[in-house]
PDB file of N, CA and C in Angstrom:
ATOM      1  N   UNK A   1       0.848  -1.179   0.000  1.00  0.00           N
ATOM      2  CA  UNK A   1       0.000   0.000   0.000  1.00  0.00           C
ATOM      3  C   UNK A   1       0.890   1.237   0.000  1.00  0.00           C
ATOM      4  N   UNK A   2       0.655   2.049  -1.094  1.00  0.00           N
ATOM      5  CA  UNK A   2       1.537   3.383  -0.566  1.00  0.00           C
ATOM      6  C   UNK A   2       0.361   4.061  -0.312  1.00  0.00           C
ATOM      7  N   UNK A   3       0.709   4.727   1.327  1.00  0.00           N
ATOM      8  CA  UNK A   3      -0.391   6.129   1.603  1.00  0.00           C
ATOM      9  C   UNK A   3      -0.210   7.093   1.343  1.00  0.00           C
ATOM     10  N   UNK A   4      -1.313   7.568   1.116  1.00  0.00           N
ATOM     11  CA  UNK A   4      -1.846   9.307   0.880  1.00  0.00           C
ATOM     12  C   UNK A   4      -0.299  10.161   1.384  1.00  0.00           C
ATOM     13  N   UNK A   5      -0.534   9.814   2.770  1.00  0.00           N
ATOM     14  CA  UNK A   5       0.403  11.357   3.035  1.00  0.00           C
ATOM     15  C   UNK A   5       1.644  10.715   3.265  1.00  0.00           C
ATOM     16  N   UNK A   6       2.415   9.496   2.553  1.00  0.00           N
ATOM     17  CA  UNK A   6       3.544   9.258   2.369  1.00  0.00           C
ATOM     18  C   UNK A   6       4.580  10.046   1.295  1.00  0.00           C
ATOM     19  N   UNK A   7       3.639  10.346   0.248  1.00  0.00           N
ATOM     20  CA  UNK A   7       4.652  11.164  -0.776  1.00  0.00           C
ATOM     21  C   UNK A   7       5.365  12.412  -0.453  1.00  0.00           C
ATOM     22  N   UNK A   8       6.178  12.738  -0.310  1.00  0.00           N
ATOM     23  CA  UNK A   8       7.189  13.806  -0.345  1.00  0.00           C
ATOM     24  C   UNK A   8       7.079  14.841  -1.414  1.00  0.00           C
ATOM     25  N   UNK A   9       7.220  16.074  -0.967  1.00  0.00           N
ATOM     26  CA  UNK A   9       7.249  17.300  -2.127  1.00  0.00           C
ATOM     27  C   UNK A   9       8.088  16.919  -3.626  1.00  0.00           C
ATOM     28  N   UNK A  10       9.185  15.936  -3.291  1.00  0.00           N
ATOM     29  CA  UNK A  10       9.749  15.709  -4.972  1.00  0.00           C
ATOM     30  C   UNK A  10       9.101  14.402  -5.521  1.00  0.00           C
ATOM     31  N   UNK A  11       7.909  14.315  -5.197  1.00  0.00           N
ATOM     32  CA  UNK A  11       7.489  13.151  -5.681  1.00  0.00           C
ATOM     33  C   UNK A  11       7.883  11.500  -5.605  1.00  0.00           C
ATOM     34  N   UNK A  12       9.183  11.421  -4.890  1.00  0.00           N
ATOM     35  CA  UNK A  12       9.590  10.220  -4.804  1.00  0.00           C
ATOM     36  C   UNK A  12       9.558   9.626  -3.775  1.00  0.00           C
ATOM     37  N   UNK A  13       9.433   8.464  -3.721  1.00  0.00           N
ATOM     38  CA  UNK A  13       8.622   7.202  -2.653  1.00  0.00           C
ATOM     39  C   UNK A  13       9.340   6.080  -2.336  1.00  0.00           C
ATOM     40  N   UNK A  14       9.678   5.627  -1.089  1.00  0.00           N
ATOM     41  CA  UNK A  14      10.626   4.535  -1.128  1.00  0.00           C
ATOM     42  C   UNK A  14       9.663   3.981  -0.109  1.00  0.00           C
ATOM     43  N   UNK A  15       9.411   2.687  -0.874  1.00  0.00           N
ATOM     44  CA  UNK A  15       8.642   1.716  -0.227  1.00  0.00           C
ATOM     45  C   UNK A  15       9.268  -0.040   0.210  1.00  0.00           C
ATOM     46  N   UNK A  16       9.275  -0.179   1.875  1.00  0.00           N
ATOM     47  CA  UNK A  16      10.227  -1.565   2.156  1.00  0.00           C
ATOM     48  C   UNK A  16       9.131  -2.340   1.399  1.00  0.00           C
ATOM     49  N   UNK A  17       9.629  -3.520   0.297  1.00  0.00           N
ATOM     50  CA  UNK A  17       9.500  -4.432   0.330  1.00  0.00           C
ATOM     51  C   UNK A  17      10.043  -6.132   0.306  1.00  0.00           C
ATOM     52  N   UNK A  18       9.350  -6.436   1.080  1.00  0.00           N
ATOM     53  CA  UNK A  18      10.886  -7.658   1.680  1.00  0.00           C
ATOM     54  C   UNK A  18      10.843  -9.171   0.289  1.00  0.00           C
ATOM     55  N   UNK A  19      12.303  -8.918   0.362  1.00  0.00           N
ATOM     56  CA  UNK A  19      12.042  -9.756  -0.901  1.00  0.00           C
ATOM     57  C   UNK A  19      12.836  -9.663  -1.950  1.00  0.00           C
ATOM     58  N   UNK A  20      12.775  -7.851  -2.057  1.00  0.00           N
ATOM     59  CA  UNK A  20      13.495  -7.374  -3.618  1.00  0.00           C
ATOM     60  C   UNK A  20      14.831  -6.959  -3.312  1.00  0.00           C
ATOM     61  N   UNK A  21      15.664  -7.748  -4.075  1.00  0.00           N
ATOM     62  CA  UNK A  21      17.223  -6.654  -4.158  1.00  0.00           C
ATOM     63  C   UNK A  21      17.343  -5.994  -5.233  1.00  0.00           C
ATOM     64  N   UNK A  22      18.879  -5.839  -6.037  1.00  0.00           N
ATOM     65  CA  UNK A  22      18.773  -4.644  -6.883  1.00  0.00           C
ATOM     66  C   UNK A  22      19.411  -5.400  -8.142  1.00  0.00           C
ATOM     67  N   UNK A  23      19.180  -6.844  -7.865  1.00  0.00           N
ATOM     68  CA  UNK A  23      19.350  -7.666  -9.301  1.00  0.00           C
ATOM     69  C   UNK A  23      18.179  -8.686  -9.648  1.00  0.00           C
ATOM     70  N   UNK A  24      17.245  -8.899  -9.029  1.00  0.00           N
ATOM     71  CA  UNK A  24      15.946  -9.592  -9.158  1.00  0.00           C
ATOM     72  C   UNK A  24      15.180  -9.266 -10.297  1.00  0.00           C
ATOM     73  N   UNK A  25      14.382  -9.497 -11.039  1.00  0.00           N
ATOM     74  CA  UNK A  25      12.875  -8.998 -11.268  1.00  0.00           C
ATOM     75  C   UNK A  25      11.998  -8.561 -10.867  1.00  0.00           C
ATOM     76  N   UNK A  26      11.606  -7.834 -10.919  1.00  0.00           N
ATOM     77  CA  UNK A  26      10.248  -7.320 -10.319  1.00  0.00           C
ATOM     78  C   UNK A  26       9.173  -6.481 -10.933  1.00  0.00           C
ATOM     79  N   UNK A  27       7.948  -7.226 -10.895  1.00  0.00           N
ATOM     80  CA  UNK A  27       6.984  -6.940 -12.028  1.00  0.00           C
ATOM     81  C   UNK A  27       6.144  -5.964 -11.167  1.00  0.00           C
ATOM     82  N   UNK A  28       5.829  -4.768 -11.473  1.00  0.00           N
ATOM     83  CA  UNK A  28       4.416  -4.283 -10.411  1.00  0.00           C
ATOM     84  C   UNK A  28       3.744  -3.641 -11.017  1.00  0.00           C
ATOM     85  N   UNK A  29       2.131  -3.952 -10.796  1.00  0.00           N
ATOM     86  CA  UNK A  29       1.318  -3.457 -11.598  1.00  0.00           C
ATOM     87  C   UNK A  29       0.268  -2.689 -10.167  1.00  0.00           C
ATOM     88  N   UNK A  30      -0.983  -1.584 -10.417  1.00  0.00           N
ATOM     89  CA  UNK A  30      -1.413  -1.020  -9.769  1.00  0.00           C
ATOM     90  C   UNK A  30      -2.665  -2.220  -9.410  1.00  0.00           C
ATOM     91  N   UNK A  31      -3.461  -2.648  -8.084  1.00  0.00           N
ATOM     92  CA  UNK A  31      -4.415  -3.336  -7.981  1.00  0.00           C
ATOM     93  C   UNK A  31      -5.910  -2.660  -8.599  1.00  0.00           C
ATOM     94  N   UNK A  32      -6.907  -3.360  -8.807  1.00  0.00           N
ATOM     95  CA  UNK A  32      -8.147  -3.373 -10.023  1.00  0.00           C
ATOM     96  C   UNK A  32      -8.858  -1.605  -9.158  1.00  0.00           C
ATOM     97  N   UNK A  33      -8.665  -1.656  -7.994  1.00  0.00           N
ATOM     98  CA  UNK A  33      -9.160  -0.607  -7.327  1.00  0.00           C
ATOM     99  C   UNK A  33      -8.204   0.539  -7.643  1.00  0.00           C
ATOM    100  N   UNK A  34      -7.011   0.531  -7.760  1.00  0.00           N
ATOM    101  CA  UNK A  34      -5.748   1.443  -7.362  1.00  0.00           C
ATOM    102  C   UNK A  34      -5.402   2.067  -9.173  1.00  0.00           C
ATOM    103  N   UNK A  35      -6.040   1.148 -10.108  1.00  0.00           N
ATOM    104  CA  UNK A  35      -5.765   1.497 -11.378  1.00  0.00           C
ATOM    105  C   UNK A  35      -5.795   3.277 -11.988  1.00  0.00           C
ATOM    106  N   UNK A  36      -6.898   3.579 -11.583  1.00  0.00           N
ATOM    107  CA  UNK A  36      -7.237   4.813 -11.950  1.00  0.00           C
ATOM    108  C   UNK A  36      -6.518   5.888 -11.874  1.00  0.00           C
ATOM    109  N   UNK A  37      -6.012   5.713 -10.785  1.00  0.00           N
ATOM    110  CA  UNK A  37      -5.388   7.009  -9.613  1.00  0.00           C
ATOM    111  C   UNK A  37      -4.036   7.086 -10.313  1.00  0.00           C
ATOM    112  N   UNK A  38      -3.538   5.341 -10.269  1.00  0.00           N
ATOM    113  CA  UNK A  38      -2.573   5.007 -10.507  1.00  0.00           C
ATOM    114  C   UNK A  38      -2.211   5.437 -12.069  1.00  0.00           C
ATOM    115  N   UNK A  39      -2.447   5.824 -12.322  1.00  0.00           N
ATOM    116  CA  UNK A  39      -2.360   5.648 -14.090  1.00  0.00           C
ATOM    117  C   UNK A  39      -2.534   7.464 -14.532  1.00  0.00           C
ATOM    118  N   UNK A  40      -4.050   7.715 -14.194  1.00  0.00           N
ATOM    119  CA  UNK A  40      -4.446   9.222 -13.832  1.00  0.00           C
ATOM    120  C   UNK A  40      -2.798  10.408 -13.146  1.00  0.00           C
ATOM    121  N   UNK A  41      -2.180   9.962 -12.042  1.00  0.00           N
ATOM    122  CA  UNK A  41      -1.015  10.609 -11.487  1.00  0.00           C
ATOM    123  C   UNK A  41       0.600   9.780 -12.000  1.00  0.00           C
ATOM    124  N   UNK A  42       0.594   9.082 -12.606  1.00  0.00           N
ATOM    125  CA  UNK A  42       1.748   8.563 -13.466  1.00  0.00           C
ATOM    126  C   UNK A  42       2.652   8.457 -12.477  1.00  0.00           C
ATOM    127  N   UNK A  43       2.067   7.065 -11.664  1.00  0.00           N
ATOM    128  CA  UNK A  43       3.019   6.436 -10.792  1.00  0.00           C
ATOM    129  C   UNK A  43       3.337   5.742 -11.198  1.00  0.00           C
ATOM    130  N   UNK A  44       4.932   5.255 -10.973  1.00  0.00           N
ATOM    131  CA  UNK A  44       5.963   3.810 -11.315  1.00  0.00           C
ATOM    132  C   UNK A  44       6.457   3.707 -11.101  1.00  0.00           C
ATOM    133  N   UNK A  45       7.059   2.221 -10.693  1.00  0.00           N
ATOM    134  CA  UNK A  45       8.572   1.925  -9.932  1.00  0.00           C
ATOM    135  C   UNK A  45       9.465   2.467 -10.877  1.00  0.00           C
ATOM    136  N   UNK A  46      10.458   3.227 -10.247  1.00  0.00           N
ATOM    137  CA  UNK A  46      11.614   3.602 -10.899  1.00  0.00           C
ATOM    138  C   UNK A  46      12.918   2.904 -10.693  1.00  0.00           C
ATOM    139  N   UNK A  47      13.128   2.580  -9.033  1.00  0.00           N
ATOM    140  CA  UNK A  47      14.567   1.853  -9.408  1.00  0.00           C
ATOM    141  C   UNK A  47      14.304   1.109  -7.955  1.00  0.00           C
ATOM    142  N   UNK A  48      14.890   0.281  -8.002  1.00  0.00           N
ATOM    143  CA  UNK A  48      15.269  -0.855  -6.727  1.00  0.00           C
ATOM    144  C   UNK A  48      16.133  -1.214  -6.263  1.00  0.00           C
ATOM    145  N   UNK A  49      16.084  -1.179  -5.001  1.00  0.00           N
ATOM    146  CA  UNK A  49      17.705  -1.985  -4.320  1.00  0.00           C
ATOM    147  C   UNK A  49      17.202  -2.572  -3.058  1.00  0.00           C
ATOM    148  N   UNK A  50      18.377  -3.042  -2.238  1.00  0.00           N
ATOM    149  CA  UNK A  50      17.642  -4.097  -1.327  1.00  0.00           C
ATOM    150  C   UNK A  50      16.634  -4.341  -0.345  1.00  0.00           C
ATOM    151  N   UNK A  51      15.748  -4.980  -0.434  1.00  0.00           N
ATOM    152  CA  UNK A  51      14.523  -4.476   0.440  1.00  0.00           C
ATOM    153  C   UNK A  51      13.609  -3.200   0.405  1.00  0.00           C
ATOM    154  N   UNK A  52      13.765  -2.550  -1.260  1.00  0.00           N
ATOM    155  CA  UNK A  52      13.197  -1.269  -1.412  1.00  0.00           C
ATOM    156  C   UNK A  52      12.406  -1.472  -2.589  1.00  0.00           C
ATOM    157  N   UNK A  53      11.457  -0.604  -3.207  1.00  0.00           N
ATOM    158  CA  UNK A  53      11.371   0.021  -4.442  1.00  0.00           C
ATOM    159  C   UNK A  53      10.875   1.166  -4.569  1.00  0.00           C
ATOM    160  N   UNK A  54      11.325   2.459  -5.384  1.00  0.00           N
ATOM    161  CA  UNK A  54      11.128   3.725  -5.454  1.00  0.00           C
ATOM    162  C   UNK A  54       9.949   4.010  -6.141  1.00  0.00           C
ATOM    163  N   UNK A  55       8.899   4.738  -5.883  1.00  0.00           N
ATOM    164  CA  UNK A  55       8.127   5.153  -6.646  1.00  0.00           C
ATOM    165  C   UNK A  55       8.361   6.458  -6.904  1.00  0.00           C
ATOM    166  N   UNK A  56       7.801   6.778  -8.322  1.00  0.00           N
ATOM    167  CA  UNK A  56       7.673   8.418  -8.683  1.00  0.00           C
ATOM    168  C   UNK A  56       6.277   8.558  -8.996  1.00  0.00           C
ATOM    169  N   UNK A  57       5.863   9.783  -9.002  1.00  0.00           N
ATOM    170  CA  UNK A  57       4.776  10.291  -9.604  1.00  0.00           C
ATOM    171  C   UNK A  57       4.477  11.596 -10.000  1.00  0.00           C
ATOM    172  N   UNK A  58       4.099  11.683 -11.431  1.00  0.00           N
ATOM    173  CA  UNK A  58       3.735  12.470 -11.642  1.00  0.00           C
ATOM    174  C   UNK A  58       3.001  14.079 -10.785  1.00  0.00           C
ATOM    175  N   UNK A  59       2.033  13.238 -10.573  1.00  0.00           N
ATOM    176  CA  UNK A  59       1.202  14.758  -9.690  1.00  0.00           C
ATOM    177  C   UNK A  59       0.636  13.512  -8.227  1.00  0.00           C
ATOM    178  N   UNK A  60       0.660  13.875  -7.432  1.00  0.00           N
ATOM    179  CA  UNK A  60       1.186  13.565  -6.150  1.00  0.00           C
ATOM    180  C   UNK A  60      -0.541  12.885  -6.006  1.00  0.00           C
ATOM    181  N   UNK A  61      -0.629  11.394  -5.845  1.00  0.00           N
ATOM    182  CA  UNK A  61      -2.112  11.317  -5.827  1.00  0.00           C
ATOM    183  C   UNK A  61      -3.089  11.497  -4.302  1.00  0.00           C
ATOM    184  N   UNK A  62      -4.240  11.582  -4.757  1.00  0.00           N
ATOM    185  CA  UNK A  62      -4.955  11.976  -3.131  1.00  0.00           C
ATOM    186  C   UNK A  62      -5.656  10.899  -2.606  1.00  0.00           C
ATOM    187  N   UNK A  63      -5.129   9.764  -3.140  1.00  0.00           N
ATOM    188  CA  UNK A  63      -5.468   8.488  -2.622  1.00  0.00           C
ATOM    189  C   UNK A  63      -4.990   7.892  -1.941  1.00  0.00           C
ATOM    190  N   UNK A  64      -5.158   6.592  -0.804  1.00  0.00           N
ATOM    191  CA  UNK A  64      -3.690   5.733  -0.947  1.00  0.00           C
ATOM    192  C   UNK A  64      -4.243   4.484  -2.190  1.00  0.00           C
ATOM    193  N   UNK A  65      -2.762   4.072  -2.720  1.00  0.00           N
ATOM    194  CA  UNK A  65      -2.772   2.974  -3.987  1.00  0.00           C
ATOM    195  C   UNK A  65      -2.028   1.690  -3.541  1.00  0.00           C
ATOM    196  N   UNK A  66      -2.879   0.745  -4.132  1.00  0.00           N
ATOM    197  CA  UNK A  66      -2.671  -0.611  -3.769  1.00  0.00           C
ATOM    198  C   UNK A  66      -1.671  -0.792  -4.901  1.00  0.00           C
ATOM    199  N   UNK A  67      -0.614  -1.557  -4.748  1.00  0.00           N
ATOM    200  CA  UNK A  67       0.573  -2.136  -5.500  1.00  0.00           C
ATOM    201  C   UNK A  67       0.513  -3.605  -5.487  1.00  0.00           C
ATOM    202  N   UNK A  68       0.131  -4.368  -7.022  1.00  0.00           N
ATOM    203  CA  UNK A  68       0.916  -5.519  -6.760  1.00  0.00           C
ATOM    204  C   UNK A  68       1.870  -5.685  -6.922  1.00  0.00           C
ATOM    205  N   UNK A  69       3.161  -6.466  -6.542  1.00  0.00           N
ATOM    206  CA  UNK A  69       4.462  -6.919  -6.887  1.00  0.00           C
ATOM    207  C   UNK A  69       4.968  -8.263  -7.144  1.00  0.00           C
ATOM    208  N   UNK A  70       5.390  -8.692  -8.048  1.00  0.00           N
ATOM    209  CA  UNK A  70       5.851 -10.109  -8.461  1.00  0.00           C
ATOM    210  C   UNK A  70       7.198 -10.477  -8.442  1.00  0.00           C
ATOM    211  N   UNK A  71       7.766 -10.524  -7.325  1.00  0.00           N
ATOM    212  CA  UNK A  71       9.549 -10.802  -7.582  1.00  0.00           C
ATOM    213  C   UNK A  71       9.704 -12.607  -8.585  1.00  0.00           C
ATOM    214  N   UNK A  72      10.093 -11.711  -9.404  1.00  0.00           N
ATOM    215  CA  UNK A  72      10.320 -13.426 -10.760  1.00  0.00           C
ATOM    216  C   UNK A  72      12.266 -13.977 -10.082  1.00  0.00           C
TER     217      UNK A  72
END
């Protein structure tokens, strides 16, 4: 879940997730609820390293958004 009032004025988001390092795969798509917002404020993982992944966004959304993640 990233929340509402987690985003920071430069838009970028570092979210723990346990699991990912910074040579893995990792697939993430927004959940069926989280799509809109998600897509609408041009959020996406940008880069990863251990136990992290960064989000950016566009225009800062007023939601919180559900994330799925798939470490392949």
């Amino acid at each position: 879940m990233l929340d509402v009032a987690g985003w920071p004025s430069d838009r970028h988001r570092i979210a723990a997730v346990e699991g990912v390092t910074d040579t893995n795969t990792v697939i993430v798509t927004p959940a069926p609820e989280s799509i809109g917002t998600y897509g609408k404020c041009g959020v996406y993982a940008a880069a990863q390293g251990e136990g992290s992944l960064t989000f950016v966004c566009a225009k800062q959304p007023e939601e919180s958004l559900t994330v799925n993640m798939l470490i392949v």
